[in-house]
N, C-alpha and C. Protein backbone atom coordinates (compact mmCIF):
# COMPACT_ATOMS: atom_id res chain seq x y z
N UNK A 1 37.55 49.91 -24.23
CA UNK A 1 37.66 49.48 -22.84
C UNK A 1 36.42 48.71 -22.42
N UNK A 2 35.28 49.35 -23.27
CA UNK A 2 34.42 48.42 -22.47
C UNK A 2 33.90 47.05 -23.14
N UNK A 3 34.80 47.32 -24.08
CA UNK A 3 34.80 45.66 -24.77
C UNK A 3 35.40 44.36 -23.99
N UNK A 4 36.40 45.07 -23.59
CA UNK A 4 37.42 44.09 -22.43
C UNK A 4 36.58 43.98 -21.55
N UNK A 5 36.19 44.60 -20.95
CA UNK A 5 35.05 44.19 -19.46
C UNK A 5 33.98 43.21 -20.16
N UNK A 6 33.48 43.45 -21.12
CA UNK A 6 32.57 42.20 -21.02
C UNK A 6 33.23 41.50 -21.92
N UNK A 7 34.35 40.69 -22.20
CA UNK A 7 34.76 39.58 -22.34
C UNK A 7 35.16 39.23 -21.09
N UNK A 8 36.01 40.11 -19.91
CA UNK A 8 35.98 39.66 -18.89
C UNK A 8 34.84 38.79 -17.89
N UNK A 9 33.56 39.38 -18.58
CA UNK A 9 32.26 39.22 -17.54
C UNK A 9 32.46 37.64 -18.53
N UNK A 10 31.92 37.45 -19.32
CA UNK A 10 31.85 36.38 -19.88
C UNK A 10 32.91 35.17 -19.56
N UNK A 11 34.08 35.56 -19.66
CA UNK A 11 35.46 34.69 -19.32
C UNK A 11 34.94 34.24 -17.65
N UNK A 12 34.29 35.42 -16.74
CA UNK A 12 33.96 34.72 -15.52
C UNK A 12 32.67 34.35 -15.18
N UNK A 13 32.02 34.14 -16.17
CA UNK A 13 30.54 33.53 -16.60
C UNK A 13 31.09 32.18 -16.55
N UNK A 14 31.89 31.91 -17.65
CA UNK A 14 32.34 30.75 -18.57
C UNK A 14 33.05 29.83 -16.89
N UNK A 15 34.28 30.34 -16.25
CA UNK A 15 35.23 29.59 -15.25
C UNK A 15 34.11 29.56 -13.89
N UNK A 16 33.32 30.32 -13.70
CA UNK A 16 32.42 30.11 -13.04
C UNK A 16 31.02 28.75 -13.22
N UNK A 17 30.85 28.68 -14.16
CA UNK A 17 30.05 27.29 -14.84
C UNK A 17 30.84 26.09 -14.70
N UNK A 18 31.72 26.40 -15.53
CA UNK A 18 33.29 25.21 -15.17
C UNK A 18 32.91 24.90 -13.66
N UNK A 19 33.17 25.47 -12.43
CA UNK A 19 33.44 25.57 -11.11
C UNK A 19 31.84 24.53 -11.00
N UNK A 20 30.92 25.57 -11.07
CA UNK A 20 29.89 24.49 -10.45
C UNK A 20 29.58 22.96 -11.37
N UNK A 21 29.85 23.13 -12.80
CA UNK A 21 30.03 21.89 -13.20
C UNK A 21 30.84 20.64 -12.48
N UNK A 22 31.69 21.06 -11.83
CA UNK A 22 33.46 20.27 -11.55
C UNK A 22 32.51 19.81 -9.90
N UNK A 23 32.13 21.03 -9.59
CA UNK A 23 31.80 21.03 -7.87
C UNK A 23 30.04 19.71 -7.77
N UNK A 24 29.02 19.92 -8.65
CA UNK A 24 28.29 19.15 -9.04
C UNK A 24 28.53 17.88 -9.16
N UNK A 25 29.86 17.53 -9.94
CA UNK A 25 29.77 16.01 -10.92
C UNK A 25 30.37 15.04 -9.36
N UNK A 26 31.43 16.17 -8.86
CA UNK A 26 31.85 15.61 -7.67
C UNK A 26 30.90 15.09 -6.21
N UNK A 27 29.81 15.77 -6.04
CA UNK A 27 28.75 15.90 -5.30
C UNK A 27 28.64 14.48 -5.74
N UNK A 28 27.75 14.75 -7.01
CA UNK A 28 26.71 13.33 -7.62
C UNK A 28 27.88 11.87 -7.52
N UNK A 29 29.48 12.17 -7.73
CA UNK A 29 30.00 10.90 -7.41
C UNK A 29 29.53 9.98 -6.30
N UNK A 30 30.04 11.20 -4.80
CA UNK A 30 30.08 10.80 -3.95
C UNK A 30 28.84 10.12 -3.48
N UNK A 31 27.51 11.03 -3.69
CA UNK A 31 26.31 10.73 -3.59
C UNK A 31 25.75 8.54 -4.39
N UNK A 32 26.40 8.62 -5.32
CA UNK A 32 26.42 7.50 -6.30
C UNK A 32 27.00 6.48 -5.31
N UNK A 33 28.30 6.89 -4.96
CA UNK A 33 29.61 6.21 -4.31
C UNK A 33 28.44 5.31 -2.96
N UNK A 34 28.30 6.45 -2.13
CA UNK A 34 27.44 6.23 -1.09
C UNK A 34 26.13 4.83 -0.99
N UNK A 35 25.42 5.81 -2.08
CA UNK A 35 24.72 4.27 -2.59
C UNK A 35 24.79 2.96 -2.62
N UNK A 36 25.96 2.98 -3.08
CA UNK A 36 26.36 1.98 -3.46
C UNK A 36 27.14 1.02 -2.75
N UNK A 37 27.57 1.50 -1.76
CA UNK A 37 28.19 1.18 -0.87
C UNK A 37 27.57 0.53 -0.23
N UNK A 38 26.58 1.23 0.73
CA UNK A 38 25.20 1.14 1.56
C UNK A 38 25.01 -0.21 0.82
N UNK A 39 24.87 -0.87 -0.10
CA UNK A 39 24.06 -1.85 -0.86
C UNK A 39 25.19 -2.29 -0.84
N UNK A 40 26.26 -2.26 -1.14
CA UNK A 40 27.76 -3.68 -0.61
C UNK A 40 27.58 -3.69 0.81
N UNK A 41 27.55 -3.27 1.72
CA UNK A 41 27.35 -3.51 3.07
C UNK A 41 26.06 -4.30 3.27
N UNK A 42 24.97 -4.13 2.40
CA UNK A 42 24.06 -4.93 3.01
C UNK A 42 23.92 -6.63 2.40
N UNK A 43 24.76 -6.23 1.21
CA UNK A 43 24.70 -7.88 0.34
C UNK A 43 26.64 -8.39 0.89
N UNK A 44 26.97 -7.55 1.89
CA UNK A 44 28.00 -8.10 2.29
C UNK A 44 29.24 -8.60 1.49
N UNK A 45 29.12 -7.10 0.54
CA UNK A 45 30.68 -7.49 0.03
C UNK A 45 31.85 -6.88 -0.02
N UNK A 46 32.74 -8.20 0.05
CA UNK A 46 33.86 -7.75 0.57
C UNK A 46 35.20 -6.85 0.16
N UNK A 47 34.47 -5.78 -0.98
CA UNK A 47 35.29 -5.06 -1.66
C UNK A 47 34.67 -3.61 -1.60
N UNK A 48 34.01 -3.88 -0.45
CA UNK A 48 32.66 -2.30 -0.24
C UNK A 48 33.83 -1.33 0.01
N UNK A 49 35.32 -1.31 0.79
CA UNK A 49 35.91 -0.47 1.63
C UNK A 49 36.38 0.12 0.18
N UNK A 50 36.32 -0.78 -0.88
CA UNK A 50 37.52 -0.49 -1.95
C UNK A 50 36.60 0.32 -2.51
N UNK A 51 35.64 0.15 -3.17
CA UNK A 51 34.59 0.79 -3.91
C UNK A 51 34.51 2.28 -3.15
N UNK A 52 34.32 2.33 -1.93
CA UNK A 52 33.96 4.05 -0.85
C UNK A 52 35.31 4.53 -1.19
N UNK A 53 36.24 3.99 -1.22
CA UNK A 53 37.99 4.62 -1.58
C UNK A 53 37.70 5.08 -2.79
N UNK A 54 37.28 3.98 -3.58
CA UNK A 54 37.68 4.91 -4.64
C UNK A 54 36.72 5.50 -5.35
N UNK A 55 35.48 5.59 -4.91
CA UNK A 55 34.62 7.13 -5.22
C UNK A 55 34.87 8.18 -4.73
N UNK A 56 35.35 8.27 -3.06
CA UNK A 56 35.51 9.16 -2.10
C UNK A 56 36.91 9.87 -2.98
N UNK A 57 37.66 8.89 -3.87
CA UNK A 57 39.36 9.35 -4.55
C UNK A 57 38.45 10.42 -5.60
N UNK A 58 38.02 9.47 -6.83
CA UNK A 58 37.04 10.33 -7.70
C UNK A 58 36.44 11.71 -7.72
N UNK A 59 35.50 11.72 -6.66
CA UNK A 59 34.71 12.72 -6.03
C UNK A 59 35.85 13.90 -5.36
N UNK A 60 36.47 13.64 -4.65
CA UNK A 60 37.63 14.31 -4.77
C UNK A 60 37.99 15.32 -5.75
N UNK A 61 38.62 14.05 -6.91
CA UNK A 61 39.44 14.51 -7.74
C UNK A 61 38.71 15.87 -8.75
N UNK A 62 37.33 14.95 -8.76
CA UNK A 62 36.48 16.91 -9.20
C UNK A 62 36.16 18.28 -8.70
N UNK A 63 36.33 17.91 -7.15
CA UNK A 63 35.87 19.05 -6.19
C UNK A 63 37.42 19.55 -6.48
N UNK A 64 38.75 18.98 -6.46
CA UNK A 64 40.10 19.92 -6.12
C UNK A 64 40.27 19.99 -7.75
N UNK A 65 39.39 19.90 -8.66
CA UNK A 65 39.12 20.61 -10.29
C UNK A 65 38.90 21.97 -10.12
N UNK A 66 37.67 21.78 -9.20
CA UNK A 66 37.11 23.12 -9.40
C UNK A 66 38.00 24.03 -8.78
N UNK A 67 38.47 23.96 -7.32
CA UNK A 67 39.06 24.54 -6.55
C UNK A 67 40.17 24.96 -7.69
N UNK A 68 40.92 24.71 -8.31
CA UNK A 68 41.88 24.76 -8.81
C UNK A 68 41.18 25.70 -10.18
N UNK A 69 40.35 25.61 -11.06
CA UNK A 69 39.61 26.72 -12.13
C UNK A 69 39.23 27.40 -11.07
N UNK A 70 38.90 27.86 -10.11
CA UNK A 70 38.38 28.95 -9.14
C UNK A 70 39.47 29.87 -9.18
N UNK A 71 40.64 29.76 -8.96
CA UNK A 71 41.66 30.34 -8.86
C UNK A 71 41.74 31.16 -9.57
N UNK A 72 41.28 31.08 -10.91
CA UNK A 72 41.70 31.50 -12.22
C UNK A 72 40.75 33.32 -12.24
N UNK A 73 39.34 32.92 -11.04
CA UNK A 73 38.76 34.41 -10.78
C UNK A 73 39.52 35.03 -9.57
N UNK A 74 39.95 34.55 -8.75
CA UNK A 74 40.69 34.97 -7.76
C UNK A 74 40.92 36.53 -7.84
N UNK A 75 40.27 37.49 -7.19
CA UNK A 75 41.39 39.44 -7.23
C UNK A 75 42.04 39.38 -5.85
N UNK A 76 41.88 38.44 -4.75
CA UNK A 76 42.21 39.31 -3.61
C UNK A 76 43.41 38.07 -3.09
N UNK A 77 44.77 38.30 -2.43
CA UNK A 77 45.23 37.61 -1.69
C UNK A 77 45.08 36.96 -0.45
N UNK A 78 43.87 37.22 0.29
CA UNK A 78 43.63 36.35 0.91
C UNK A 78 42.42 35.06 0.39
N UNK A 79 41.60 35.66 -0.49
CA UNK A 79 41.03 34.43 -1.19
C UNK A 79 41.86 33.13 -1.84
N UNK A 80 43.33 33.78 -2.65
CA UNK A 80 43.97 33.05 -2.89
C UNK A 80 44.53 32.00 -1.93
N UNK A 81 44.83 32.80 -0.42
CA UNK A 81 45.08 31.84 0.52
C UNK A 81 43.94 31.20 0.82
N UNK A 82 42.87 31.22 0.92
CA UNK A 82 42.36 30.35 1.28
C UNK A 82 42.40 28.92 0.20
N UNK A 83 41.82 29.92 -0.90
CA UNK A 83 42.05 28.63 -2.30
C UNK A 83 43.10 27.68 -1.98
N UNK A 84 44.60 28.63 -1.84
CA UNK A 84 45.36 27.11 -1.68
C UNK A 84 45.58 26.50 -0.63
N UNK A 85 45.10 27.16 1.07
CA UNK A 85 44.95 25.89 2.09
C UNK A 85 43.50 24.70 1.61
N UNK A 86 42.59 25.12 0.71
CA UNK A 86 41.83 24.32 0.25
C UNK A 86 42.53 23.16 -0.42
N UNK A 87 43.07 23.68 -1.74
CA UNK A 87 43.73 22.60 -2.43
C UNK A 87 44.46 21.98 -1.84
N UNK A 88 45.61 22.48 -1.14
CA UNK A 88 46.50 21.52 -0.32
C UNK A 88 46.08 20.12 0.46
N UNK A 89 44.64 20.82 1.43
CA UNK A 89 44.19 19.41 1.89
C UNK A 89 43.09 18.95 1.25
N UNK A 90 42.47 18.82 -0.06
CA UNK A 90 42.22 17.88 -1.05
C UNK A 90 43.23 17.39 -0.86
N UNK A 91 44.49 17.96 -1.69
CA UNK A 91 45.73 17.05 -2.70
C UNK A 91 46.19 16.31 -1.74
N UNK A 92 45.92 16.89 -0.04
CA UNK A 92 45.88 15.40 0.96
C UNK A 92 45.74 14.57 1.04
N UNK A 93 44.25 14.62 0.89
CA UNK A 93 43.10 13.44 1.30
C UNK A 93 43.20 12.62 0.05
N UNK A 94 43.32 13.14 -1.06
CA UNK A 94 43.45 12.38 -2.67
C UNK A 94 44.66 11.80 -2.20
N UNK A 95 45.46 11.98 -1.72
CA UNK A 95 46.87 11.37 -1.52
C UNK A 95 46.80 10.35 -0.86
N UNK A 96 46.45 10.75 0.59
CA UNK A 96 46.08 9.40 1.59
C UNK A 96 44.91 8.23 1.28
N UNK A 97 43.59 8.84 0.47
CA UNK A 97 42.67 7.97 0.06
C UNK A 97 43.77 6.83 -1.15
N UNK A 98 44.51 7.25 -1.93
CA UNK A 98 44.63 6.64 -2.73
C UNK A 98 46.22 5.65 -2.19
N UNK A 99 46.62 5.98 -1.03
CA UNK A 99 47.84 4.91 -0.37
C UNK A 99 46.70 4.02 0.32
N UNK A 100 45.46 3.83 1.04
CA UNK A 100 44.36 3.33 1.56
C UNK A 100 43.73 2.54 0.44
N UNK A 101 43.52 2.71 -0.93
CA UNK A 101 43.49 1.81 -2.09
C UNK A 101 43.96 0.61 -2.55
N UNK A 102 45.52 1.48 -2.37
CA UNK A 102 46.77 0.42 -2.48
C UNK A 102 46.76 -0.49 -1.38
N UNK A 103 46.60 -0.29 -0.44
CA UNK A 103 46.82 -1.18 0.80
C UNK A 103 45.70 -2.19 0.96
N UNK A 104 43.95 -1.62 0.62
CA UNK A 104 43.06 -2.23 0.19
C UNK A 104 43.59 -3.52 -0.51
N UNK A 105 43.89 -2.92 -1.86
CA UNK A 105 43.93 -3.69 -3.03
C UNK A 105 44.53 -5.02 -2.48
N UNK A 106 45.90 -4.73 -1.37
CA UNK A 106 47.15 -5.72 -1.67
C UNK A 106 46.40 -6.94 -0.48
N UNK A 107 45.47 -6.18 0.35
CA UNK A 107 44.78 -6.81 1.77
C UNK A 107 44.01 -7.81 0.90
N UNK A 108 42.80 -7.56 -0.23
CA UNK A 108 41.76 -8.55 -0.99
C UNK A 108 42.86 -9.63 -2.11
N UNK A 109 44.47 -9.37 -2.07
CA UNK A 109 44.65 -10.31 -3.19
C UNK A 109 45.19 -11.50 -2.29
């Protein structure tokens, strides 16, 4: 029995690293995204809205990673609810950022 507990501890060592890895890379997108932006706005170009879309999509897409391996420690049902009113409005905003892409895209051709 107490072999199982610490593969357990480890298994939530392991999805816990995952989590801040996923939650990190997403941070540093946006952080990057930002940058960069800031510097198309100031050299005035005209694809800055497209570039913030689609880091802000990116950056996203790692933060509702993690949210989604988080799950996987989940014991209590209301954590779970929260987890999935979380994911839901990511899988929102990833949704709407990326119809705002498309519409981008079709506005610069």
């Amino acid at each position: 029995m107490e072999f199982l507990n610490y593969i357990e501890d480890v298994f939530q060592i392991i999805v816990q690293c995952g989590v801040l890895l996923l939650e990190c890379t997403g941070v540093t997108t946006l952080l990057f995204t930002t940058v960069k932006t800031i510097w198309g706005c100031i050299i005035r170009d005209p694809k800055v809205r497209l570039t913030l879309a689609k880091g802000i999509a990116l950056a996203l897409e790692f933060k509702l990673g993690g949210e989604v391996l988080r799950t996987v420690i989940v014991r209590e049902w209301s954590e779970l609810a929260i987890l999935g009113a979380i994911i839901v409005l990511r899988g929102a905003l990833t949704f709407l950022i990326h119809w705002e892409i498309k519409t981008e895209e079709a506005n610069l051709e």
